[in-house]
Protein backbone atom coordinates (compact mmCIF):
# COMPACT_ATOMS: atom_id res chain seq x y z
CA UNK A 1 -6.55 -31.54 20.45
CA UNK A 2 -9.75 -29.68 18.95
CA UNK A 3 -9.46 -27.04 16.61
CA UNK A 4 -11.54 -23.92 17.25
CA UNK A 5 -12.77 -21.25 15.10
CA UNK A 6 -14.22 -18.61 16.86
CA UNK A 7 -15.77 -15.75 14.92
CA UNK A 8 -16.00 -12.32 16.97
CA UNK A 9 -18.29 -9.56 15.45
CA UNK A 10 -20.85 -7.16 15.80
CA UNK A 11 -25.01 -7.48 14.52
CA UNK A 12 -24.93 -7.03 11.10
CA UNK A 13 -21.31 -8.17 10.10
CA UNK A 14 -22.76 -11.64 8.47
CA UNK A 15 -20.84 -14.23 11.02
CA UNK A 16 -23.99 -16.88 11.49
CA UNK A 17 -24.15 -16.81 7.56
CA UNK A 18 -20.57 -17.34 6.81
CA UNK A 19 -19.97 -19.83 9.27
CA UNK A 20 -23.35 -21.88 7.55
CA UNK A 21 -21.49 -21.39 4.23
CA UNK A 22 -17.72 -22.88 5.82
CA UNK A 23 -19.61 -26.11 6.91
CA UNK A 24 -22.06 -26.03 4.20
CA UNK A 25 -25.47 -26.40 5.97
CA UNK A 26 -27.32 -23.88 8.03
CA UNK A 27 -26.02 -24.63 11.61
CA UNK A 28 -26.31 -21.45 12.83
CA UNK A 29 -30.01 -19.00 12.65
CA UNK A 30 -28.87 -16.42 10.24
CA UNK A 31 -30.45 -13.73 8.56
CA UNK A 32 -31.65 -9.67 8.83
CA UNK A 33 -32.45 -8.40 12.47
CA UNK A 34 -33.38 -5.27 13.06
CA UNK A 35 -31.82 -3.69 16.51
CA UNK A 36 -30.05 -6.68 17.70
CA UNK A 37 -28.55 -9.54 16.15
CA UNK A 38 -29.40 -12.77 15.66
CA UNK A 39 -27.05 -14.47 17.96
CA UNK A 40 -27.39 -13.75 21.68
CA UNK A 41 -25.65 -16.93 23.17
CA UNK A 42 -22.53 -18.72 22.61
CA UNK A 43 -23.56 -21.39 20.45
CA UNK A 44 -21.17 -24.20 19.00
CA UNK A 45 -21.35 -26.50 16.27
CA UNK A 46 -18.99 -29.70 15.26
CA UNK A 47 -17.91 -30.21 11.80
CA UNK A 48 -14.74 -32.46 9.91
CA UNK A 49 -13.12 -32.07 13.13
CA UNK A 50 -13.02 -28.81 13.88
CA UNK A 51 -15.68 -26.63 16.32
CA UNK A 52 -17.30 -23.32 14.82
CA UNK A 53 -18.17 -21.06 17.76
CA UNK A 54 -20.40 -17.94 17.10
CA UNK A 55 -21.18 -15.57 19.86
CA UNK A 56 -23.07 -12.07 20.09
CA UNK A 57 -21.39 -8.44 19.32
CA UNK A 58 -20.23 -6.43 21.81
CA UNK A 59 -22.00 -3.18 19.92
CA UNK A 60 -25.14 -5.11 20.23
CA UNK A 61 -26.49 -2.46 23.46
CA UNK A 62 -29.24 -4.11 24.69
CA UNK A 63 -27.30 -7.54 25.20
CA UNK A 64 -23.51 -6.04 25.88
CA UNK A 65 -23.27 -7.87 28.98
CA UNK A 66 -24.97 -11.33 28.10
CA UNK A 67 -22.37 -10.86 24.89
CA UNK A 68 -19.05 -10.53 26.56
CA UNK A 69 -19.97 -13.51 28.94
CA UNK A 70 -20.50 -15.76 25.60
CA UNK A 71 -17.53 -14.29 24.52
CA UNK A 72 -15.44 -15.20 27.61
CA UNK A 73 -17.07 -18.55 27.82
CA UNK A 74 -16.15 -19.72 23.79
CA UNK A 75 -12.11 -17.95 24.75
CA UNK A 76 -12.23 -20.71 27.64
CA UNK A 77 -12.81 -24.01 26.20
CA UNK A 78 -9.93 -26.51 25.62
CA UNK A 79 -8.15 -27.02 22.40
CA UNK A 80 -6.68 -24.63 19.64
CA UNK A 81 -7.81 -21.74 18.59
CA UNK A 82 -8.16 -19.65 15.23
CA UNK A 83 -9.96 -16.15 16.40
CA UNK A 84 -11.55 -14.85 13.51
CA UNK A 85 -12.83 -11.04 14.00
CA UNK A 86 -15.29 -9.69 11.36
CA UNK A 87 -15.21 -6.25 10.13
CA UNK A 88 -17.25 -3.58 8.00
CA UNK A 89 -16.80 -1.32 5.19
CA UNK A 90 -19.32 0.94 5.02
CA UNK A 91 -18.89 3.16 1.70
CA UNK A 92 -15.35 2.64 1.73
CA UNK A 93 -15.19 3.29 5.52
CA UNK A 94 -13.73 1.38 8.17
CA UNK A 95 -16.12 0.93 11.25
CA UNK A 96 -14.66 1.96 14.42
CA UNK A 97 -16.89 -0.40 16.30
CA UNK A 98 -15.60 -3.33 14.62
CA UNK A 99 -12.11 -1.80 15.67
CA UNK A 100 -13.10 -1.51 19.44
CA UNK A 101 -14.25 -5.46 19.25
CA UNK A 102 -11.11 -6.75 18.23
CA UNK A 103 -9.10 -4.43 20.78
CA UNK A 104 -12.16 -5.16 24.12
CA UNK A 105 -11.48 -8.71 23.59
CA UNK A 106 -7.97 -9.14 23.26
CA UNK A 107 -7.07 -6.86 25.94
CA UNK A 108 -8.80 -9.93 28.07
CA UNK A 109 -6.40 -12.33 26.74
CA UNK A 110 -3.37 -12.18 29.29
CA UNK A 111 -0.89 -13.40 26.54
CA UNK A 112 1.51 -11.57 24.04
CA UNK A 113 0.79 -11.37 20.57
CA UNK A 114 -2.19 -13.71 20.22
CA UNK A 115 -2.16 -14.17 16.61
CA UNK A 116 -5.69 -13.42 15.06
CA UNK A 117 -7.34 -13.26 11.85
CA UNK A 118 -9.85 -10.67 10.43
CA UNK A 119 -12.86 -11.20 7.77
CA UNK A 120 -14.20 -8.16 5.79
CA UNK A 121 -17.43 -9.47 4.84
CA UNK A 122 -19.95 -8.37 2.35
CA UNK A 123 -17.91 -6.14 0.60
CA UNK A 124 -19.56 -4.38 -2.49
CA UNK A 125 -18.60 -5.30 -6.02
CA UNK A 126 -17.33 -2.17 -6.73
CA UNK A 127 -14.79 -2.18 -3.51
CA UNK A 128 -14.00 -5.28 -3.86
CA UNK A 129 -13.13 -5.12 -7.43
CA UNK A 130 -10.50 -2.43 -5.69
CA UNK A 131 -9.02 -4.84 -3.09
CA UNK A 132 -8.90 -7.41 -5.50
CA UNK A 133 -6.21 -5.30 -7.94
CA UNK A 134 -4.19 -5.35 -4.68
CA UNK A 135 -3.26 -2.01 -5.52
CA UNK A 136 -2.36 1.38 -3.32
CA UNK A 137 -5.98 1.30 -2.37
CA UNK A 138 -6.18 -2.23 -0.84
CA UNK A 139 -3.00 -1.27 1.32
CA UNK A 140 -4.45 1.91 2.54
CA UNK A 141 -7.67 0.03 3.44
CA UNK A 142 -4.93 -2.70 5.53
CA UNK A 143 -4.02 0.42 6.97
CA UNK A 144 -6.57 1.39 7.87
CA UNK A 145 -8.06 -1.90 9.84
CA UNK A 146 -4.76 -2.21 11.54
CA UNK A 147 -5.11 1.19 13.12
CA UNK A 148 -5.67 0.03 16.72
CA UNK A 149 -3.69 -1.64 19.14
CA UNK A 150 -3.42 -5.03 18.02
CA UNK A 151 -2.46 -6.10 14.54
CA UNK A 152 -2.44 -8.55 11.79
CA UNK A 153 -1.36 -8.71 8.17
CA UNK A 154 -3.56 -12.15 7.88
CA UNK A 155 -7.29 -10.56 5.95
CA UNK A 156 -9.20 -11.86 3.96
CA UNK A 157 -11.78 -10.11 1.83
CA UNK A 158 -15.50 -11.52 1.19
CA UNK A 159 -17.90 -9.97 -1.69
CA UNK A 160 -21.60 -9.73 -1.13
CA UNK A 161 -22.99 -13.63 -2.74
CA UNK A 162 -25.65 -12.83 -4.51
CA UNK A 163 -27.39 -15.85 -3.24
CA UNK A 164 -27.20 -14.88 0.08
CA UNK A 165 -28.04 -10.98 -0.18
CA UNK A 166 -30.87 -10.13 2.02
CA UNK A 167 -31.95 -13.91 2.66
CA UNK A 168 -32.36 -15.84 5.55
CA UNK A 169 -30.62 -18.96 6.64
CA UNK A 170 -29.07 -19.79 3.96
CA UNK A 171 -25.94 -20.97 2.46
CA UNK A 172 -23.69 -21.15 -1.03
CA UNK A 173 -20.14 -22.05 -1.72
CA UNK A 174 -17.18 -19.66 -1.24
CA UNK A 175 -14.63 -18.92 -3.55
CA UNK A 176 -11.76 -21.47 -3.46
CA UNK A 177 -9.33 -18.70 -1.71
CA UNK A 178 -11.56 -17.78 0.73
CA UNK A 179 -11.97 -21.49 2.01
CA UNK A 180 -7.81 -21.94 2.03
CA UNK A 181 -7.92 -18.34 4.31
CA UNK A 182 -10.06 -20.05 6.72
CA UNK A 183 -8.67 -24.00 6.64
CA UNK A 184 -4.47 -22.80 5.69
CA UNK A 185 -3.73 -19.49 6.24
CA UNK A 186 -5.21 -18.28 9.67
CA UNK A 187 -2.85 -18.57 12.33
CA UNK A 188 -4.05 -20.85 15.48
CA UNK A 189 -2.96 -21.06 18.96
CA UNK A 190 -3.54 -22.54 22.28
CA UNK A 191 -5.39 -19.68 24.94
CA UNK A 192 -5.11 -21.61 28.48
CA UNK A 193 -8.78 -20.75 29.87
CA UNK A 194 -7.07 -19.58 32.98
CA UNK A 195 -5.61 -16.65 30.62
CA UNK A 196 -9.00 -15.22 29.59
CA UNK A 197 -10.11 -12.47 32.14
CA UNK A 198 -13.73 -11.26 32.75
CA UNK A 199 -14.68 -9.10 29.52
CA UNK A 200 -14.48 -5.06 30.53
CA UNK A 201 -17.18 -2.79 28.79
CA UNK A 202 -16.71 0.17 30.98
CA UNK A 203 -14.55 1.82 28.00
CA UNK A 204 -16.10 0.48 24.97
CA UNK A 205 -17.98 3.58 23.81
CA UNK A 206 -15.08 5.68 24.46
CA UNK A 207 -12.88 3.39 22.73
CA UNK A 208 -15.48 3.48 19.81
CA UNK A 209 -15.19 7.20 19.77
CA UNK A 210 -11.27 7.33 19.97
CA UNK A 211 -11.42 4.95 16.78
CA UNK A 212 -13.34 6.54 14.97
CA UNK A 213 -11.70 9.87 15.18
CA UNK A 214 -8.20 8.11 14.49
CA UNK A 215 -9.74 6.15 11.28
CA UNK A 216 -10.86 9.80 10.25
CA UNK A 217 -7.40 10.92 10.87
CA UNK A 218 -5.37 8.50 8.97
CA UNK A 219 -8.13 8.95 5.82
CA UNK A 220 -7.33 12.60 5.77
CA UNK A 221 -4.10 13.21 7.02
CA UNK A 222 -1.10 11.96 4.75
CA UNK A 223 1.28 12.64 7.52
CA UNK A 224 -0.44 10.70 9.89
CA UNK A 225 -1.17 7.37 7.29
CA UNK A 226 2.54 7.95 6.58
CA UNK A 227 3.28 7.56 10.52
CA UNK A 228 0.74 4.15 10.55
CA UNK A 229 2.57 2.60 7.70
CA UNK A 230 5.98 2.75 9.36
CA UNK A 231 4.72 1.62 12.73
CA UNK A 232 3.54 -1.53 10.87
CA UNK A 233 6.93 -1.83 8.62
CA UNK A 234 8.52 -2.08 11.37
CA UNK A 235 6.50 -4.74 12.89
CA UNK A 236 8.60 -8.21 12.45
CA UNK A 237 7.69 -9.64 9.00
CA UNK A 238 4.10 -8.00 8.70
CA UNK A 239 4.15 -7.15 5.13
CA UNK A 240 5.83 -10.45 4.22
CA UNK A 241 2.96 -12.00 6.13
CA UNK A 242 0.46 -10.19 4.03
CA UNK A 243 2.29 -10.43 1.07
CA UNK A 244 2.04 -14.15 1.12
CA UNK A 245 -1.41 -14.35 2.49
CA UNK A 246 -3.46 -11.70 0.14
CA UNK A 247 -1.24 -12.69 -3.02
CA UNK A 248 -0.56 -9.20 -3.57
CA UNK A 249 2.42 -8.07 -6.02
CA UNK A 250 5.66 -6.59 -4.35
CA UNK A 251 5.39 -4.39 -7.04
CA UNK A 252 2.49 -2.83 -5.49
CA UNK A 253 3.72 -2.67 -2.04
CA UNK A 254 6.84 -0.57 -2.81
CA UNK A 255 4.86 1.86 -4.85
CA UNK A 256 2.34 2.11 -1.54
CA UNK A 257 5.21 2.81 0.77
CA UNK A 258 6.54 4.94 -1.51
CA UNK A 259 3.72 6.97 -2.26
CA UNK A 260 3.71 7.78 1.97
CA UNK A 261 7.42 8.50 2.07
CA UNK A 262 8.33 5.63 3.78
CA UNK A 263 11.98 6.29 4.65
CA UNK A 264 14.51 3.79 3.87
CA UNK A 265 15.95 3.93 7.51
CA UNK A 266 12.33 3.06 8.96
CA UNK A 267 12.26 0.16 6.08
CA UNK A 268 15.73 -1.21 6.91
CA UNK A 269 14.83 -0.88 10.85
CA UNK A 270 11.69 -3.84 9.91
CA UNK A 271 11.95 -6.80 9.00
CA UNK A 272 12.32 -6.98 5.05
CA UNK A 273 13.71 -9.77 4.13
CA UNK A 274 13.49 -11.91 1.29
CA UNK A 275 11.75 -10.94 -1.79
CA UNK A 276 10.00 -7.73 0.10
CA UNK A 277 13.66 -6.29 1.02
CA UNK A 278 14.86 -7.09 -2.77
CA UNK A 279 11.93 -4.85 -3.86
CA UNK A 280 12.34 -2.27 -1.54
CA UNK A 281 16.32 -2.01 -2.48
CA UNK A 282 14.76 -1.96 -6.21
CA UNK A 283 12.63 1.18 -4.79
CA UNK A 284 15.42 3.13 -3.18
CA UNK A 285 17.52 2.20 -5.93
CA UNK A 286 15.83 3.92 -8.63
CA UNK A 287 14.96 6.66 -6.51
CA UNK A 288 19.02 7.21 -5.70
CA UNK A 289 19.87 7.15 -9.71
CA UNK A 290 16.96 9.80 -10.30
CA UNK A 291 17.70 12.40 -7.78
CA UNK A 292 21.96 11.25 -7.75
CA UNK A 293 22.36 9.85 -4.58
């Protein structure tokens, strides 16, 4: 069976490039466009076995409805799949239309829990130094992608290649752990094509909206980031997921969950098994001596 990786993004989000880099030649037109992107059809390309699929955004306005019929066309082809979804930060911020993507073109998937992946491209070296200390601020920033409907605890972050910044069609190596994200750690499965309904747009600018105002909820509103983080602790096995995937210390986890008053009845009422529950039992732990629980 054929292995698929499908990358899902809007105009500007780099996928053309990155997917050039993955096979190592430029297979794919990439480069700056100004008003729409430079895909516009669903375009395929063969490589060690596996397919690369890139398609056109769904914020792309002038082609929305030539985009979500390439999208529904590369969801219906035969084989497995790994559904990569590529989203911005733009100084720092999540962008809500990256958000609406990922949420438009799952809701067309009539399965449960289709397991996805998402790419945050082009990050800046100073943010990126930040995720990389996989510190309070990286978590928030998980927090923040996973604010929508669906989520996933499998991200990977890219930094802008100085090679590739502002060029067109062209193509450089990626660091080692990128490379395993794409080849080890995304999660695959099989999407029947009789499971993939017609894509809906009629909502997408709303939806857009209603992102957007939630992002700028959770970014200043404690309370509500609090509320986010225990909806995804208690999500079966997400932060071990992420945990293993992003390499990030335990260490840093607990302080994050701590920091948003994560209670230890919400923690216990996830799934934290394993290493993640022996840290959180350190957290509580300390926290019981200190105040004399």
């Amino acid at each position: 069976m054929k292995e698929n990786y499908l990358f899902l993004g809007n105009p500007g989000t780099g996928k053309s490039t990155l997917i050039n880099c993955l096979i190592g030649r430029q297979a794919f037109e990439s480069g700056l466009s100004y008003g729409t992107g430079m895909t516009q059809f669903f375009q395929e390309f063969s490589h060690q076995g596996a397919v690369y699929m890139d398609t056109p955004g769904l914020a792309d306005r002038k082609i929305k409805e030539q985009a979500a019929a390439a999208i529904t066309q590369a969801l219906r082809q035969s084989g497995t799949y790994k559904l990569f979804f590529m989203v911005r930060l733009e100084n720092g911020r999540v962008v809500s239309d990256d958000l609406a993507t990922i949420e438009t073109v799952l809701d067309s998937i009539d399965m449960e829990d289709v397991p996805f992946s998402i790419v945050v491209n082009n990050v800046k070296k100073r943010q990126y130094e930040a995720m990389m200390k996989k510190s309070a601020e990286f978590f928030k920033v998980v927090t923040l992608i996973n604010s929508s409907k669906y989520t996933t605890p499998c991200i990977t972050f890219i930094p802008t290649l100085g090679s590739l910044d502002e060029m067109d069609n062209q193509c450089t190596e990626l660091p080692r752990d990128v490379l395993d994200f794409f080849r080890i750690s995304a999660p695959s499965c099989v999407i029947p094509p009789g499971r993939v309904n017609e894509i809906r747009l009629e909502d997408f600018k709303g939806l857009v909206d209603d992102l957007r105002e939630e992002l700028e909820k959770l970014r200043n509103d404690n309370a509500a980031l609090r509320r986010r983080v225990e909806e995804l602790v208690s999500k079966p096995r997400f932060f071990e997921v992420l945990l293993d995937v992003s390499g990030a210390a335990i260490a840093s986890l607990v302080e994050f969950i701590g920091n948003n008053a994560v209670s230890l009845a919400m923690l216990l009422s996830g799934d934290v098994t394993g290493a993640l529950g022996f840290g959180v039992n350190l957290l509580f732990g300390s926290v019981g001596a200190l105040s004399g629980c």
